[in-house]
PDB file of N, CA and C in Angstrom:
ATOM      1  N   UNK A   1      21.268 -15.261  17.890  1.00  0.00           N
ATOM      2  CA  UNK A   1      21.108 -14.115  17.008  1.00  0.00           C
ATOM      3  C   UNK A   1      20.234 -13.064  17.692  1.00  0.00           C
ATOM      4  N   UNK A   2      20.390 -11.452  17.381  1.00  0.00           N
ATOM      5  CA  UNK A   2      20.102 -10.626  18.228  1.00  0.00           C
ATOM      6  C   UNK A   2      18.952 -10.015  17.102  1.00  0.00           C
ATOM      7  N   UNK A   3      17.919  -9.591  17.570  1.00  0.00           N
ATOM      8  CA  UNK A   3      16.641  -8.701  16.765  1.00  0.00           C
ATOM      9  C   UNK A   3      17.392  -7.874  15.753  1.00  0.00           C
ATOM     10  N   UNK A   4      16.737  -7.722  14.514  1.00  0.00           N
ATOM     11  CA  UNK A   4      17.220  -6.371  13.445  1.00  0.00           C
ATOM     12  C   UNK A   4      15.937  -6.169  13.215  1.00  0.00           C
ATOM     13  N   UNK A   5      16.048  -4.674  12.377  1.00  0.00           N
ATOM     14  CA  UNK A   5      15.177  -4.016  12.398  1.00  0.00           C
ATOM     15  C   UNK A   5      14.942  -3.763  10.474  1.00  0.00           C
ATOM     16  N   UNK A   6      14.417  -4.284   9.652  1.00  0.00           N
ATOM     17  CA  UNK A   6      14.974  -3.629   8.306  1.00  0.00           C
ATOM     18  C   UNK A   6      13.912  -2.317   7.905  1.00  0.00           C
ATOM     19  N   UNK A   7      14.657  -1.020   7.376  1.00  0.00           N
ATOM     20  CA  UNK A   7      13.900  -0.129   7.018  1.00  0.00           C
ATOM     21  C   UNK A   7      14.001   0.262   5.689  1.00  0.00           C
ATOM     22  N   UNK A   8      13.185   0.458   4.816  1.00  0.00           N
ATOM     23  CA  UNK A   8      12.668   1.278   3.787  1.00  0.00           C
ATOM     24  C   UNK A   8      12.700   2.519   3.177  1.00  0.00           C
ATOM     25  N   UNK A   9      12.779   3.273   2.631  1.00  0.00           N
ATOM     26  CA  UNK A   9      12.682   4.454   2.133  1.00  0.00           C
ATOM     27  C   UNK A   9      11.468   4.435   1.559  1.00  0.00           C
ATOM     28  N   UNK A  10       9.745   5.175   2.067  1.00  0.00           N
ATOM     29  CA  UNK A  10       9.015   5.052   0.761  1.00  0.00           C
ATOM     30  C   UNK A  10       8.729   6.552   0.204  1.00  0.00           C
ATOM     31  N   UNK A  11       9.139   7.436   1.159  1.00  0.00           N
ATOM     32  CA  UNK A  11       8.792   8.873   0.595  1.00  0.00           C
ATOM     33  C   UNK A  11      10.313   9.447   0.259  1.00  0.00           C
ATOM     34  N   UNK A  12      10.141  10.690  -0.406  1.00  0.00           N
ATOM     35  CA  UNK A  12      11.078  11.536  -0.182  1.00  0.00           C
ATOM     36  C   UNK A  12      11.089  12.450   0.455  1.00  0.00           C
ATOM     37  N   UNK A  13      12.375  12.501   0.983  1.00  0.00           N
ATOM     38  CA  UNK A  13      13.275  13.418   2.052  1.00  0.00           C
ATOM     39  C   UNK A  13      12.752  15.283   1.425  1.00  0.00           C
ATOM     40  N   UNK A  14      12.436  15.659   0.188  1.00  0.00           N
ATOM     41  CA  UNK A  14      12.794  16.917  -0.328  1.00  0.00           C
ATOM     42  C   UNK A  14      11.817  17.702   0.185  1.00  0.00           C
ATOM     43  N   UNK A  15      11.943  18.613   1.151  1.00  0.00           N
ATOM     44  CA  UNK A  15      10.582  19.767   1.796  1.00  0.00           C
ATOM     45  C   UNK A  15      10.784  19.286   3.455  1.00  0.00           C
ATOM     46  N   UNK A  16      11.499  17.916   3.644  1.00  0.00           N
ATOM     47  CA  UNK A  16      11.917  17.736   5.082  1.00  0.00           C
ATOM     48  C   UNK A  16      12.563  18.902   5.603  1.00  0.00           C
ATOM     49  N   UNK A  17      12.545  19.227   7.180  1.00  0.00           N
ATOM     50  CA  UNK A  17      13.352  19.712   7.895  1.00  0.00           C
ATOM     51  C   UNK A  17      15.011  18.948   7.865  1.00  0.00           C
ATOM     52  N   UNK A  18      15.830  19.870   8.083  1.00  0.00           N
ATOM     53  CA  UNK A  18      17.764  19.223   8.170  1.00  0.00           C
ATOM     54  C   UNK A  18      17.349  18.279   8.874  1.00  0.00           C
ATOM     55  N   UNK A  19      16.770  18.517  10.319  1.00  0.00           N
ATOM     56  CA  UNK A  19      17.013  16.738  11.299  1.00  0.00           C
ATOM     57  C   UNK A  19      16.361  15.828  11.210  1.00  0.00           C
ATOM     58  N   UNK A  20      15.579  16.172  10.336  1.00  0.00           N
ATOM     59  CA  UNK A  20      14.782  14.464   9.585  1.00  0.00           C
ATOM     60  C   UNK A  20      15.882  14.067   8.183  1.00  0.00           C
ATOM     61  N   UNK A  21      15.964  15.001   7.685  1.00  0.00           N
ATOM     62  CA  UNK A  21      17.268  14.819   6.532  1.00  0.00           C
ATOM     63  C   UNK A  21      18.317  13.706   7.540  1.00  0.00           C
ATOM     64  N   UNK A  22      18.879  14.445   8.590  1.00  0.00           N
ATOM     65  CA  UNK A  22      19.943  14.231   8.828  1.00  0.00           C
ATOM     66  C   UNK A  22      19.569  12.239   9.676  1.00  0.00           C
ATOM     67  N   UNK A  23      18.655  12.451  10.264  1.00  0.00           N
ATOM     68  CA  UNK A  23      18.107  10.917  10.909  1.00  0.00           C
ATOM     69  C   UNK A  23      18.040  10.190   9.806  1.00  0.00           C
ATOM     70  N   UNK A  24      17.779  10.613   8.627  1.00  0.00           N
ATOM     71  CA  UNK A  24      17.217   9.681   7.398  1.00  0.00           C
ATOM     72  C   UNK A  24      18.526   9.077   7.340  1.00  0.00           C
ATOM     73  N   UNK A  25      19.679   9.939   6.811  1.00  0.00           N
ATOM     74  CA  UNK A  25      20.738   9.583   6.865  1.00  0.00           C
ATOM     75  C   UNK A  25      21.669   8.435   7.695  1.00  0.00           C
ATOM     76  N   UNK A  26      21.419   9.148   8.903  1.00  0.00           N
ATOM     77  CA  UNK A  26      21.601   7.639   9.994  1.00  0.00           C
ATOM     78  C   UNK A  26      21.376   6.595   9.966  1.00  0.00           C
ATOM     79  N   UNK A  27      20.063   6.221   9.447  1.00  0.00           N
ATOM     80  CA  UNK A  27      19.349   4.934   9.341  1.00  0.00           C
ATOM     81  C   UNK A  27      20.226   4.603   7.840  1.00  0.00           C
ATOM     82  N   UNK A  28      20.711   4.998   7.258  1.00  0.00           N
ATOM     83  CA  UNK A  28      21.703   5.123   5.937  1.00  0.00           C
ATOM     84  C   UNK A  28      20.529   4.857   4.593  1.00  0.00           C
ATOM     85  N   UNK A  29      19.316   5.704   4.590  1.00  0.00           N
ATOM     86  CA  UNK A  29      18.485   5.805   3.691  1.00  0.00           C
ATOM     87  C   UNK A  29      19.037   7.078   3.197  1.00  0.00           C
ATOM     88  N   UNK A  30      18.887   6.967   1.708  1.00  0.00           N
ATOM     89  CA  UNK A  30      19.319   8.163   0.408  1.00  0.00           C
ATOM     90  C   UNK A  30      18.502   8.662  -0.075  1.00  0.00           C
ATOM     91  N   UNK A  31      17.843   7.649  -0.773  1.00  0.00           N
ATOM     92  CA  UNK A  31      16.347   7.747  -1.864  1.00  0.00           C
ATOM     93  C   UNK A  31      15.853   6.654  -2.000  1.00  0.00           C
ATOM     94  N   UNK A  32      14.697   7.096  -2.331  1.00  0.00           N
ATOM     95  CA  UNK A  32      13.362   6.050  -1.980  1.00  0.00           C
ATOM     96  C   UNK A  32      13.850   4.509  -2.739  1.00  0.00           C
ATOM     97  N   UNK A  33      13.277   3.481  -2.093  1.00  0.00           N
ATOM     98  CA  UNK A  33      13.290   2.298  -2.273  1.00  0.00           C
ATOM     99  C   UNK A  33      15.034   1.971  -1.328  1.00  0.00           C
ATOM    100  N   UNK A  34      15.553   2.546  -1.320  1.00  0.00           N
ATOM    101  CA  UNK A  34      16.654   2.056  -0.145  1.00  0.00           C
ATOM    102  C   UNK A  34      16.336   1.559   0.640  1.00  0.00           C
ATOM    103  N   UNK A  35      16.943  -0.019   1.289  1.00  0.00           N
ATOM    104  CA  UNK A  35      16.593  -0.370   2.624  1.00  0.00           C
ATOM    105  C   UNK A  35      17.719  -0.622   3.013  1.00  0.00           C
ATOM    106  N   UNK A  36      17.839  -0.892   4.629  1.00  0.00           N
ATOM    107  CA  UNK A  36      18.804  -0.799   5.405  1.00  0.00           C
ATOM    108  C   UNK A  36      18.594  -1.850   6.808  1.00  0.00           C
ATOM    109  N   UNK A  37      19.209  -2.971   7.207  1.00  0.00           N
ATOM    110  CA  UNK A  37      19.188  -3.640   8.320  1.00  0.00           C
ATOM    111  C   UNK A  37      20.089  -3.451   9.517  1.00  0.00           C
ATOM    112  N   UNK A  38      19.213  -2.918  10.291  1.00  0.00           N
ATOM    113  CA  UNK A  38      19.844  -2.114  11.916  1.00  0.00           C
ATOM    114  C   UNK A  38      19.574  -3.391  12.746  1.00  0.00           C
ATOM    115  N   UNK A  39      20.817  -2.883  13.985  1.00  0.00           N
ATOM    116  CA  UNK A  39      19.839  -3.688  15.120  1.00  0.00           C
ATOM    117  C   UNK A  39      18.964  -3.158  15.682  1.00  0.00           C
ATOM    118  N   UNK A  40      18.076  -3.519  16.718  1.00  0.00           N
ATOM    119  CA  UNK A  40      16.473  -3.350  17.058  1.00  0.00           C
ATOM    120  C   UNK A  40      17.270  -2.879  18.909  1.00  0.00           C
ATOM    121  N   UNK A  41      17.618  -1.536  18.856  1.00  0.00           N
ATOM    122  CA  UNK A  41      18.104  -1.041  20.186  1.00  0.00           C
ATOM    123  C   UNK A  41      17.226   0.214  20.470  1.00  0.00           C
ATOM    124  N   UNK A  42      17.331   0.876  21.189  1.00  0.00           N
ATOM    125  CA  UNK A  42      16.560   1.809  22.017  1.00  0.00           C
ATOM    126  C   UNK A  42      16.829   3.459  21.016  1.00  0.00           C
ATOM    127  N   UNK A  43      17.865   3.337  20.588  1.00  0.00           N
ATOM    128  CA  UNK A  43      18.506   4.179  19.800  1.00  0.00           C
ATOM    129  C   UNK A  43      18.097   4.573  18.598  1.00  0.00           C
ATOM    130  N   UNK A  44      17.952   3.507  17.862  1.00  0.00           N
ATOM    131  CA  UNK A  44      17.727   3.119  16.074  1.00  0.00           C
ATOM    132  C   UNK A  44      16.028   3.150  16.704  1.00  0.00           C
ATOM    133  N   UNK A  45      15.323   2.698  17.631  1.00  0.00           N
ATOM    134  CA  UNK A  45      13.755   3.015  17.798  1.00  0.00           C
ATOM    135  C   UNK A  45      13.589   4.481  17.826  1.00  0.00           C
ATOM    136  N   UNK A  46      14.134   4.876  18.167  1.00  0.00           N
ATOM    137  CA  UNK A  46      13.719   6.806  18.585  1.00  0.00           C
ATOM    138  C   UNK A  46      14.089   7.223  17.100  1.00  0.00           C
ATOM    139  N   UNK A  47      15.323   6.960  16.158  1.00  0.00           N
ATOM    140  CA  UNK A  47      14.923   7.532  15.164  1.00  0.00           C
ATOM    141  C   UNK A  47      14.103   7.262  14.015  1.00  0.00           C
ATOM    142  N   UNK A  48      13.586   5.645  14.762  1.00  0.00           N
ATOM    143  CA  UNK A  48      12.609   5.564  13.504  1.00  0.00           C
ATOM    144  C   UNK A  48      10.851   6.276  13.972  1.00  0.00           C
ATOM    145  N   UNK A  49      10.931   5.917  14.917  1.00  0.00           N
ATOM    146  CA  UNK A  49      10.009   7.422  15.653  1.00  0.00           C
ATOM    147  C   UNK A  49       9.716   8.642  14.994  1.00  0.00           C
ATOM    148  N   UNK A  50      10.968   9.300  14.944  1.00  0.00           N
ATOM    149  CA  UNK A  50      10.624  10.615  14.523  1.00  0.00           C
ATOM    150  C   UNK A  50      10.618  10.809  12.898  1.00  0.00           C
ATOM    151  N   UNK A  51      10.664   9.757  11.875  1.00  0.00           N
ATOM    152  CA  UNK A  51      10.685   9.864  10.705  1.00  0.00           C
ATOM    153  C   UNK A  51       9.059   8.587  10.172  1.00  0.00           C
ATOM    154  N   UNK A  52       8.599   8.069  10.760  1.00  0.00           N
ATOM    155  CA  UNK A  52       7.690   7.041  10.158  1.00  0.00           C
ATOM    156  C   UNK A  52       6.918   7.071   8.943  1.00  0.00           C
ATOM    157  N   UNK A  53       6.920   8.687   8.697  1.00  0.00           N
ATOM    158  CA  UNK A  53       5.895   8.486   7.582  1.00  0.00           C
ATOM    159  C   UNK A  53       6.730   8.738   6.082  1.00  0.00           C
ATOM    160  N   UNK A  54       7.915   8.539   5.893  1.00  0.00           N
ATOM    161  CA  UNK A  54       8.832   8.294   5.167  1.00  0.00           C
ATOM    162  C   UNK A  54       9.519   6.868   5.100  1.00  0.00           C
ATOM    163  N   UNK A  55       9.187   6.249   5.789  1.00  0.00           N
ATOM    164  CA  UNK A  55       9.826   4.944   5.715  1.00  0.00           C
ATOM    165  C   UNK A  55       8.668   3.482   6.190  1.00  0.00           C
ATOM    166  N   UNK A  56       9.548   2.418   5.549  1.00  0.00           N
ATOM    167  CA  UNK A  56       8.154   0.990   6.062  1.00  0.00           C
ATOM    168  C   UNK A  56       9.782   0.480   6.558  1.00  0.00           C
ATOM    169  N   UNK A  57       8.807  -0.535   7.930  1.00  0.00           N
ATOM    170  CA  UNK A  57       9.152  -1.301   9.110  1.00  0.00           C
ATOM    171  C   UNK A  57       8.927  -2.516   9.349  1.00  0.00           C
ATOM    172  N   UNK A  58      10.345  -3.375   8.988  1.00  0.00           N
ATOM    173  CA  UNK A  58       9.806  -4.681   9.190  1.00  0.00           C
ATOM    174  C   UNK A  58      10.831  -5.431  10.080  1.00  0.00           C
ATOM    175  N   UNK A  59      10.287  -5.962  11.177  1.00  0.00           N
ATOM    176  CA  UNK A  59      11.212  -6.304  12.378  1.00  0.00           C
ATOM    177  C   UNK A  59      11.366  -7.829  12.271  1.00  0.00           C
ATOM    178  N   UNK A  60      12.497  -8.238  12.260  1.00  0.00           N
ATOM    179  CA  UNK A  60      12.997  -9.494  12.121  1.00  0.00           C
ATOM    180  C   UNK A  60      13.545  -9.975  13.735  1.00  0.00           C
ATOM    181  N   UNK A  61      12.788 -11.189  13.979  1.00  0.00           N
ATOM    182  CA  UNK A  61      12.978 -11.767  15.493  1.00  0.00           C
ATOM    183  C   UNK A  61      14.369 -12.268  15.479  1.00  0.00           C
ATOM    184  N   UNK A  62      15.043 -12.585  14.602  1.00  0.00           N
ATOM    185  CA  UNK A  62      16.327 -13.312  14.436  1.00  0.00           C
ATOM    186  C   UNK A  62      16.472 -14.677  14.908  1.00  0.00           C
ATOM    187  N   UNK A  63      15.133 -15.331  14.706  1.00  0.00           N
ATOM    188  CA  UNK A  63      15.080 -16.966  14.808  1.00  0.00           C
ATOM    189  C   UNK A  63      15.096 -17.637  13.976  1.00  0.00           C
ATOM    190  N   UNK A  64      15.404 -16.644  12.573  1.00  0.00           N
ATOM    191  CA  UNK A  64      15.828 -17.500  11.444  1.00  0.00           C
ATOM    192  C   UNK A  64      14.302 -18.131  10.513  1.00  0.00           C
ATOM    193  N   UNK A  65      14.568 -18.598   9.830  1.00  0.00           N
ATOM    194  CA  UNK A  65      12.905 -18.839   8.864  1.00  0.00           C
ATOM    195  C   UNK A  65      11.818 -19.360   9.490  1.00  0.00           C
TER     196      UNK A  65
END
C-alpha cells in the first residue's frame, strides 16, 4: 500500500483569491468539514502548501492499523 494524504476543509474559501478557490477545488474540498483522501505525491504536496491555513492534515503511512 502506497502513502495517502487525508485533507479537511476547516475555513472558508469566501474572500480567497480564484487560485486558492481553484486548488481548493483540486484537492475536491467544497465547504468546510469536507474531507478528501489523496495520494501523498510531490504534486498534491505543493497544493496543500499553498492553501494550509484553510485546511487540517493528516498523513496516513498505509501500513494499515
Amino acid at each position: 500500500m502506497s502513502k495517502t494524504i487525508t485533507v479537511r476543509q476547516k475555513r472558508s474559501q469566501i474572500g480567497s483569491m480564484p487560485k486558492t478557490r481553484a486548488t481548493m477545488r483540486a484537492l475536491g474540498l467544497r465547504k468546510i468539514g469536507d474531507t478528501n483522501t489523496l495520494p501523498d505525491r510531490p504534486e498534491i504536496r505543493g497544493m496543500i502548501a499553498r492553501v494550509p491555513h484553510l485546511i487540517d492534515i493528516v498523513v496516513n503511512d498505509g501500513k494499515g492499523s
